[in-house]
PDB file of N, CA and C in Angstrom:
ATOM      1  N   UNK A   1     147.506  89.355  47.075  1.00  0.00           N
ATOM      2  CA  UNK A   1     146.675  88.444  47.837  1.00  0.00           C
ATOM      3  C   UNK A   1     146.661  88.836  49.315  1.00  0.00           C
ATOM      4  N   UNK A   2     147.596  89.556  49.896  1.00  0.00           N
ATOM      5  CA  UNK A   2     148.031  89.472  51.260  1.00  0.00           C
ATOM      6  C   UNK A   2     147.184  90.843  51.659  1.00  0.00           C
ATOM      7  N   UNK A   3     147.217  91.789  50.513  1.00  0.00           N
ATOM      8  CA  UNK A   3     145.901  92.791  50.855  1.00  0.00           C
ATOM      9  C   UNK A   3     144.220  92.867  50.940  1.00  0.00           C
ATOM     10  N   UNK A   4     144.000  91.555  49.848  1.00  0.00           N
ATOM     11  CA  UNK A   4     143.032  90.780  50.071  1.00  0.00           C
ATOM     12  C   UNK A   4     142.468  90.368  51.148  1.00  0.00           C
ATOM     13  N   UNK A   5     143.371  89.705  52.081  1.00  0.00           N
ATOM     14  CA  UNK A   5     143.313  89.097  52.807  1.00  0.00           C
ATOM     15  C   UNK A   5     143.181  89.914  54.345  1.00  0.00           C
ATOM     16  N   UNK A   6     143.752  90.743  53.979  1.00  0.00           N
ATOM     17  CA  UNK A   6     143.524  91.865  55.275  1.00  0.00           C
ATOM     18  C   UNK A   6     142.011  92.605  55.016  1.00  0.00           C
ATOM     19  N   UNK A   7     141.679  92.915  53.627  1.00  0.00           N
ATOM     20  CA  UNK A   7     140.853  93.773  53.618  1.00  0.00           C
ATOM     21  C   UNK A   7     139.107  92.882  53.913  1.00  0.00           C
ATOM     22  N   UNK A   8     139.686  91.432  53.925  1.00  0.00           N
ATOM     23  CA  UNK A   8     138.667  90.436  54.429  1.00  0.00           C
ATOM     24  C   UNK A   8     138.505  90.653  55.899  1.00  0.00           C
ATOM     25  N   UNK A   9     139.390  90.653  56.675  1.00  0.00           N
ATOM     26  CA  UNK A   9     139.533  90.112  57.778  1.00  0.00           C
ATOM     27  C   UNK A   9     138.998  91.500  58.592  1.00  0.00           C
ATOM     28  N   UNK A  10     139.056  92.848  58.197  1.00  0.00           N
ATOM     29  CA  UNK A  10     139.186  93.806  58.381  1.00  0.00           C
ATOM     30  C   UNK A  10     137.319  93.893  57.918  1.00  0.00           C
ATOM     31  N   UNK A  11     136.802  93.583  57.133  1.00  0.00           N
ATOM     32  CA  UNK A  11     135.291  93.395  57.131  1.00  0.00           C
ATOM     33  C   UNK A  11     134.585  92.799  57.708  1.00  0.00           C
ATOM     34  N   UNK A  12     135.582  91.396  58.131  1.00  0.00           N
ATOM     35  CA  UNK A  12     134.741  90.763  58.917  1.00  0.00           C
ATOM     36  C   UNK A  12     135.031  90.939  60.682  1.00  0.00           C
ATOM     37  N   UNK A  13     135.537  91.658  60.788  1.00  0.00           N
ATOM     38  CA  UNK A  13     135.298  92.175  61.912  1.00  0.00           C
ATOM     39  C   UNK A  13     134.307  93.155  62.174  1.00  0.00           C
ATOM     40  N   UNK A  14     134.136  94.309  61.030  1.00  0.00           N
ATOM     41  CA  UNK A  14     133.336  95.304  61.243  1.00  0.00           C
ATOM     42  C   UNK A  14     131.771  94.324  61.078  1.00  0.00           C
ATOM     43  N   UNK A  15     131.226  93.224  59.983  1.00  0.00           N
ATOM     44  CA  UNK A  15     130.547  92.648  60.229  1.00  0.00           C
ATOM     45  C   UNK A  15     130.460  92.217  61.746  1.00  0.00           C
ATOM     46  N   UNK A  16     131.502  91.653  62.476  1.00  0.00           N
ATOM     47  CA  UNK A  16     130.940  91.304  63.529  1.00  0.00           C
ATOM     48  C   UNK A  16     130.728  91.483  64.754  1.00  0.00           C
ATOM     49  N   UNK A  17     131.558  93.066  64.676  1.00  0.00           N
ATOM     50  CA  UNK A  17     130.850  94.154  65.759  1.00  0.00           C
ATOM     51  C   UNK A  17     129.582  94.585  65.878  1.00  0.00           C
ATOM     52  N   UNK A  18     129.197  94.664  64.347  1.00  0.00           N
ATOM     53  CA  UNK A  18     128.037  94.922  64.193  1.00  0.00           C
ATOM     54  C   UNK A  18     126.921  94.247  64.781  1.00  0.00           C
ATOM     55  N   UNK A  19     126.779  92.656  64.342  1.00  0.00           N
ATOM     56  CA  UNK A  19     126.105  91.461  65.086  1.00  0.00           C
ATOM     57  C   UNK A  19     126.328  91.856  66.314  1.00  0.00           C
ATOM     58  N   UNK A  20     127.752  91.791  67.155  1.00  0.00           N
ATOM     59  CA  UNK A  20     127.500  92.042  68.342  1.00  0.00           C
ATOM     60  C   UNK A  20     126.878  93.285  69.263  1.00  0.00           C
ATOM     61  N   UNK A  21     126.820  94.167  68.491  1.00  0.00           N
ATOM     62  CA  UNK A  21     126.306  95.589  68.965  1.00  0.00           C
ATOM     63  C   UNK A  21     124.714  95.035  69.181  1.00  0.00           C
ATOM     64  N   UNK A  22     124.353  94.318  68.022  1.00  0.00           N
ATOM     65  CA  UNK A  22     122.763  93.960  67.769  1.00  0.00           C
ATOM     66  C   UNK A  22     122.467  93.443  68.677  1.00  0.00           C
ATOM     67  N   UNK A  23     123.049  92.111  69.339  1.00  0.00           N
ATOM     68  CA  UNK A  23     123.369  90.633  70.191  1.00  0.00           C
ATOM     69  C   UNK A  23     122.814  91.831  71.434  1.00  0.00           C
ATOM     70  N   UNK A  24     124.007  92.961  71.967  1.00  0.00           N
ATOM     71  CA  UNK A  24     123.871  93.396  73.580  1.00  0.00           C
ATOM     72  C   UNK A  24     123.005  94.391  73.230  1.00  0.00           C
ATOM     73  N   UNK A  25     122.156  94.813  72.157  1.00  0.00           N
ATOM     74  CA  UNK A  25     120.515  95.362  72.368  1.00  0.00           C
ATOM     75  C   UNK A  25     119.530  94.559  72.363  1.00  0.00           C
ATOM     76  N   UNK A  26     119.446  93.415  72.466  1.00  0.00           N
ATOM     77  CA  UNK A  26     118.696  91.951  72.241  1.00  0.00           C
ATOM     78  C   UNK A  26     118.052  91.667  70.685  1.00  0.00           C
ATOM     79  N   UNK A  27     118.609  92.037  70.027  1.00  0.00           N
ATOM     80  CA  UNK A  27     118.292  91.743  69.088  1.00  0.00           C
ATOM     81  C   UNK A  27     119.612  89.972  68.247  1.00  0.00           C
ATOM     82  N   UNK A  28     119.043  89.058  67.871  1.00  0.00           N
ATOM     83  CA  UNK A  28     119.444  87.600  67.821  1.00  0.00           C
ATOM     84  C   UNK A  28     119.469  87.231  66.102  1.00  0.00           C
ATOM     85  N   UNK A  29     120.097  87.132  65.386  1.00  0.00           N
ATOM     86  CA  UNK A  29     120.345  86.718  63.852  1.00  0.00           C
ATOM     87  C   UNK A  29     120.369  85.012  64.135  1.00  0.00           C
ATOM     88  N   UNK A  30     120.601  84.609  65.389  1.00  0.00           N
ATOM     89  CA  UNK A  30     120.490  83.086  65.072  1.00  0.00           C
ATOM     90  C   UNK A  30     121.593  82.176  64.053  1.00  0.00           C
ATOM     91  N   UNK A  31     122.709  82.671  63.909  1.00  0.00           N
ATOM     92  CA  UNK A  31     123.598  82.228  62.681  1.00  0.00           C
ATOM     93  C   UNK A  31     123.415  82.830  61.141  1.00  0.00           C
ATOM     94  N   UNK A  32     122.267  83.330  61.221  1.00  0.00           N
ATOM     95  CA  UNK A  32     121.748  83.499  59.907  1.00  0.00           C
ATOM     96  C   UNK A  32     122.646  84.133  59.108  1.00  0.00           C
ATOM     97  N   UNK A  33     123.169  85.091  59.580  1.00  0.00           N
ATOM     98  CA  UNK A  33     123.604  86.570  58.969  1.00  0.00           C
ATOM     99  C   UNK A  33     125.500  86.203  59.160  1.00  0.00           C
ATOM    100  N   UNK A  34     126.105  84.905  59.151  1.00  0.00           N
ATOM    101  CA  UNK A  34     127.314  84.468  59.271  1.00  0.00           C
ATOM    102  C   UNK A  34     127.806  84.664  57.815  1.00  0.00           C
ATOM    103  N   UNK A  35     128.660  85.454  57.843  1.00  0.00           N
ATOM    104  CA  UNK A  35     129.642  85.508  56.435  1.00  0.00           C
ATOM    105  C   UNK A  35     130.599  84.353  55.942  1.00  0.00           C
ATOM    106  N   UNK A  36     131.181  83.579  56.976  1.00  0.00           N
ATOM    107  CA  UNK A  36     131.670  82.485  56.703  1.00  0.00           C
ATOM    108  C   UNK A  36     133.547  82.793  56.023  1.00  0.00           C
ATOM    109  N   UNK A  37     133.487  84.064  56.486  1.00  0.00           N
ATOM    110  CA  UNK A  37     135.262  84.445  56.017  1.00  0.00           C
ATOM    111  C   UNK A  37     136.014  84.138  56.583  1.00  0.00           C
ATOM    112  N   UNK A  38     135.633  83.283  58.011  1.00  0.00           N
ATOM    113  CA  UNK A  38     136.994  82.920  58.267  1.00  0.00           C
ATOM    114  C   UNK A  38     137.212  81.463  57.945  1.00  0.00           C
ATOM    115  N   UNK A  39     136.782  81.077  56.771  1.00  0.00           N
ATOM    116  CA  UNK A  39     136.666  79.565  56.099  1.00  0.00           C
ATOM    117  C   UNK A  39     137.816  80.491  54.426  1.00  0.00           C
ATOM    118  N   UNK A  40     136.815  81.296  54.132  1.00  0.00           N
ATOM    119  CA  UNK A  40     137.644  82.049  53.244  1.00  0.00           C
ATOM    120  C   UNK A  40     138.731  82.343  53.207  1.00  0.00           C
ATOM    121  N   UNK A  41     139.442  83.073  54.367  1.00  0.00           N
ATOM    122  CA  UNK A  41     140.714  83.433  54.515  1.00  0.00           C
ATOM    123  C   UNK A  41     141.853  82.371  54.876  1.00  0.00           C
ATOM    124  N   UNK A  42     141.354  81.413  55.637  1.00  0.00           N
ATOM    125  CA  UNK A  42     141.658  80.068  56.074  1.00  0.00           C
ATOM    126  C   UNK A  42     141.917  79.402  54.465  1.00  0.00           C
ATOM    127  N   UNK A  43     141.087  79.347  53.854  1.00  0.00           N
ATOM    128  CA  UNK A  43     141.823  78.805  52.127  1.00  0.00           C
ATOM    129  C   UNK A  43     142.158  79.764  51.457  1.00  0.00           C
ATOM    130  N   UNK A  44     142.470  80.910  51.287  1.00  0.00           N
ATOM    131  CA  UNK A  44     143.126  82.047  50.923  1.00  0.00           C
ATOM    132  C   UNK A  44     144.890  81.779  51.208  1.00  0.00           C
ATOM    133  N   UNK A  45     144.796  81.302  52.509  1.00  0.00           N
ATOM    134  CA  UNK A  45     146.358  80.943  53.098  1.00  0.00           C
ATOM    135  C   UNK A  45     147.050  79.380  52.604  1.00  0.00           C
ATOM    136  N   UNK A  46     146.310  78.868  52.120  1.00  0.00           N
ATOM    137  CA  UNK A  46     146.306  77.766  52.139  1.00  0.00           C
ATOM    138  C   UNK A  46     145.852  76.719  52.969  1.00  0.00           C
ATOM    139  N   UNK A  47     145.249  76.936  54.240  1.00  0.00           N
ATOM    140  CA  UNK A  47     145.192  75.832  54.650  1.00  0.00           C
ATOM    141  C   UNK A  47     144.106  74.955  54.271  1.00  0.00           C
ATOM    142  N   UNK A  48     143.800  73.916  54.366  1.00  0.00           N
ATOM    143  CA  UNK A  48     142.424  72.690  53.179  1.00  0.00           C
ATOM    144  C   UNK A  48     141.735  72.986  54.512  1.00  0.00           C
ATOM    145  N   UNK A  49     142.251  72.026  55.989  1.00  0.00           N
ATOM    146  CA  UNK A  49     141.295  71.627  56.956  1.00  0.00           C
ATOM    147  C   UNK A  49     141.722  72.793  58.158  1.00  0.00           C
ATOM    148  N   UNK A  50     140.238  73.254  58.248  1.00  0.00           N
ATOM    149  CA  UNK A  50     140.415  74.172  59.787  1.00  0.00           C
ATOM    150  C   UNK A  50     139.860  73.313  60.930  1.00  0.00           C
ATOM    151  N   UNK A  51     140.696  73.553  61.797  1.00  0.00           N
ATOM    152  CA  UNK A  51     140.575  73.307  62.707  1.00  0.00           C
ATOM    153  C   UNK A  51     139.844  73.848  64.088  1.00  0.00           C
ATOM    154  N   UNK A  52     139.315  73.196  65.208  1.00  0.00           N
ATOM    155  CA  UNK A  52     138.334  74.037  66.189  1.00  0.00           C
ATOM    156  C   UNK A  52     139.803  75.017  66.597  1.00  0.00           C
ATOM    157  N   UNK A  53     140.400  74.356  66.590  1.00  0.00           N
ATOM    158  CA  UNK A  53     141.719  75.326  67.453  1.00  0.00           C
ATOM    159  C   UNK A  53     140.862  76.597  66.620  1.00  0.00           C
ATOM    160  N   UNK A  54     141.805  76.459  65.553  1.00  0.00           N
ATOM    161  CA  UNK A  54     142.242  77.629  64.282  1.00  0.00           C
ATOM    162  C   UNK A  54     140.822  78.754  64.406  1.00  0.00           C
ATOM    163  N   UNK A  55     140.006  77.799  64.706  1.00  0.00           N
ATOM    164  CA  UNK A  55     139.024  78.379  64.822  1.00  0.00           C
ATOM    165  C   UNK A  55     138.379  79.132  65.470  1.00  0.00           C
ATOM    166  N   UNK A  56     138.341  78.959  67.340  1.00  0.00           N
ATOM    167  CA  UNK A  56     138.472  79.250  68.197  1.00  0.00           C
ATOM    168  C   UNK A  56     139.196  80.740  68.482  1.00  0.00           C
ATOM    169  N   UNK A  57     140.886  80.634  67.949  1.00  0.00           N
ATOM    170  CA  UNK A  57     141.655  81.205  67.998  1.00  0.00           C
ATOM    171  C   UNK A  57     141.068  82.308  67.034  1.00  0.00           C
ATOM    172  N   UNK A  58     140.535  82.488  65.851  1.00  0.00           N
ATOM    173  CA  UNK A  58     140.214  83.578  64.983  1.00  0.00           C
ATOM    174  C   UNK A  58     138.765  84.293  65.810  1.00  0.00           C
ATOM    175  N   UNK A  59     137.603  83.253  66.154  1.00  0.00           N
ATOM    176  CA  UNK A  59     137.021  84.454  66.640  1.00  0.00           C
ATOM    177  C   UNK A  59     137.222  84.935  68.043  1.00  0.00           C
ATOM    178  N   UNK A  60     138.328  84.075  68.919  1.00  0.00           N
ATOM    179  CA  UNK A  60     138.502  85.060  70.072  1.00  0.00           C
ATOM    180  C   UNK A  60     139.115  86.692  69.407  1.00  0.00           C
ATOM    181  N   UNK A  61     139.888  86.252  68.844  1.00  0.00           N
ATOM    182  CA  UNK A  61     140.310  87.656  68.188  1.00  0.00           C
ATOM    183  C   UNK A  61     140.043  88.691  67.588  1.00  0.00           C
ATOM    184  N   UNK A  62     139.034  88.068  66.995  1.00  0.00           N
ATOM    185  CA  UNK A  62     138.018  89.325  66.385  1.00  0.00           C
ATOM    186  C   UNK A  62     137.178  89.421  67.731  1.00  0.00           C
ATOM    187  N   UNK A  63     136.748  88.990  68.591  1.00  0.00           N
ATOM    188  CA  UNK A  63     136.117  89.889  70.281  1.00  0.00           C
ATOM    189  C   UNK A  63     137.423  90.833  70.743  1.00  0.00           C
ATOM    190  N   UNK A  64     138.550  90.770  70.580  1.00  0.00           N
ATOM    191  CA  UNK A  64     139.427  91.323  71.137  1.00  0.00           C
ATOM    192  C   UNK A  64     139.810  93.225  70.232  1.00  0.00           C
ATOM    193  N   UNK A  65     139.626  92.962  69.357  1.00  0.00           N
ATOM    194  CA  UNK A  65     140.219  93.855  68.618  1.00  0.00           C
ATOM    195  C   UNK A  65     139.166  94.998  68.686  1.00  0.00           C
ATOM    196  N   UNK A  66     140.365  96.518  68.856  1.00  0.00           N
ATOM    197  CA  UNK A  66     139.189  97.861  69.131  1.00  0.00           C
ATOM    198  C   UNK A  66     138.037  97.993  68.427  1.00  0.00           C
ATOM    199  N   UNK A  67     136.653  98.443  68.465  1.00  0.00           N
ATOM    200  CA  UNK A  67     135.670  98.876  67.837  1.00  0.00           C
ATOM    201  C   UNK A  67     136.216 100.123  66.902  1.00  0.00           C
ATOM    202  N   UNK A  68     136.859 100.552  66.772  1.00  0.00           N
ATOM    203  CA  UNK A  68     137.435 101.651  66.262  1.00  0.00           C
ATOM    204  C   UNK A  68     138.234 101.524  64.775  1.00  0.00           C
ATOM    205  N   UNK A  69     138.372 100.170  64.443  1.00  0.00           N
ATOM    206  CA  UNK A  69     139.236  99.648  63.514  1.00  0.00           C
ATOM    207  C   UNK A  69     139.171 100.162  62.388  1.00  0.00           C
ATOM    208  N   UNK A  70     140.474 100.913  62.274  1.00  0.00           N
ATOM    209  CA  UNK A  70     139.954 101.322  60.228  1.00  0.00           C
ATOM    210  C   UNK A  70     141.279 100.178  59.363  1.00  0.00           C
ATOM    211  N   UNK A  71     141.151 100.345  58.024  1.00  0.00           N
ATOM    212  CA  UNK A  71     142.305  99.631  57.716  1.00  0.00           C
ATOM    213  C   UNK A  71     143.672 100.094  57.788  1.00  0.00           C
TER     214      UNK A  71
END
């Protein structure tokens, strides 16, 4: 499960470099194109209710992490 769980988190970052690469050529998905994994991985761990924290806290982190990311 715990490789699962990386190999999520590890997609959804490359998903959302991607969006953002799109975002600073002006190009706008509007929410559309949201994978919604960090609801996934969030009940993967167990937790039922996420929180804005929890929340907050996951996608500052995926802005933080190198463009370069392999697994």
């Amino acid at each position: 499960m715990k490789r699962t769980i990386l190999q999520l988190l590890v997609a959804d970052i490359k998903h959302n470099q991607l969006l953002n690469g799109l975002y600073d050529m002006g190009f706008y998905d509007d929410d559309i194109y949201t994978l919604n994994i960090d609801f996934i991985v969030a009940n993967m761990m167990g937790v039922s209710t996420i929180s804005v924290a929890w929340l907050d806290i996951y996608h500052k982190t995926m802005l933080e992490i190198d463009t370069n990311i392999t697994e």
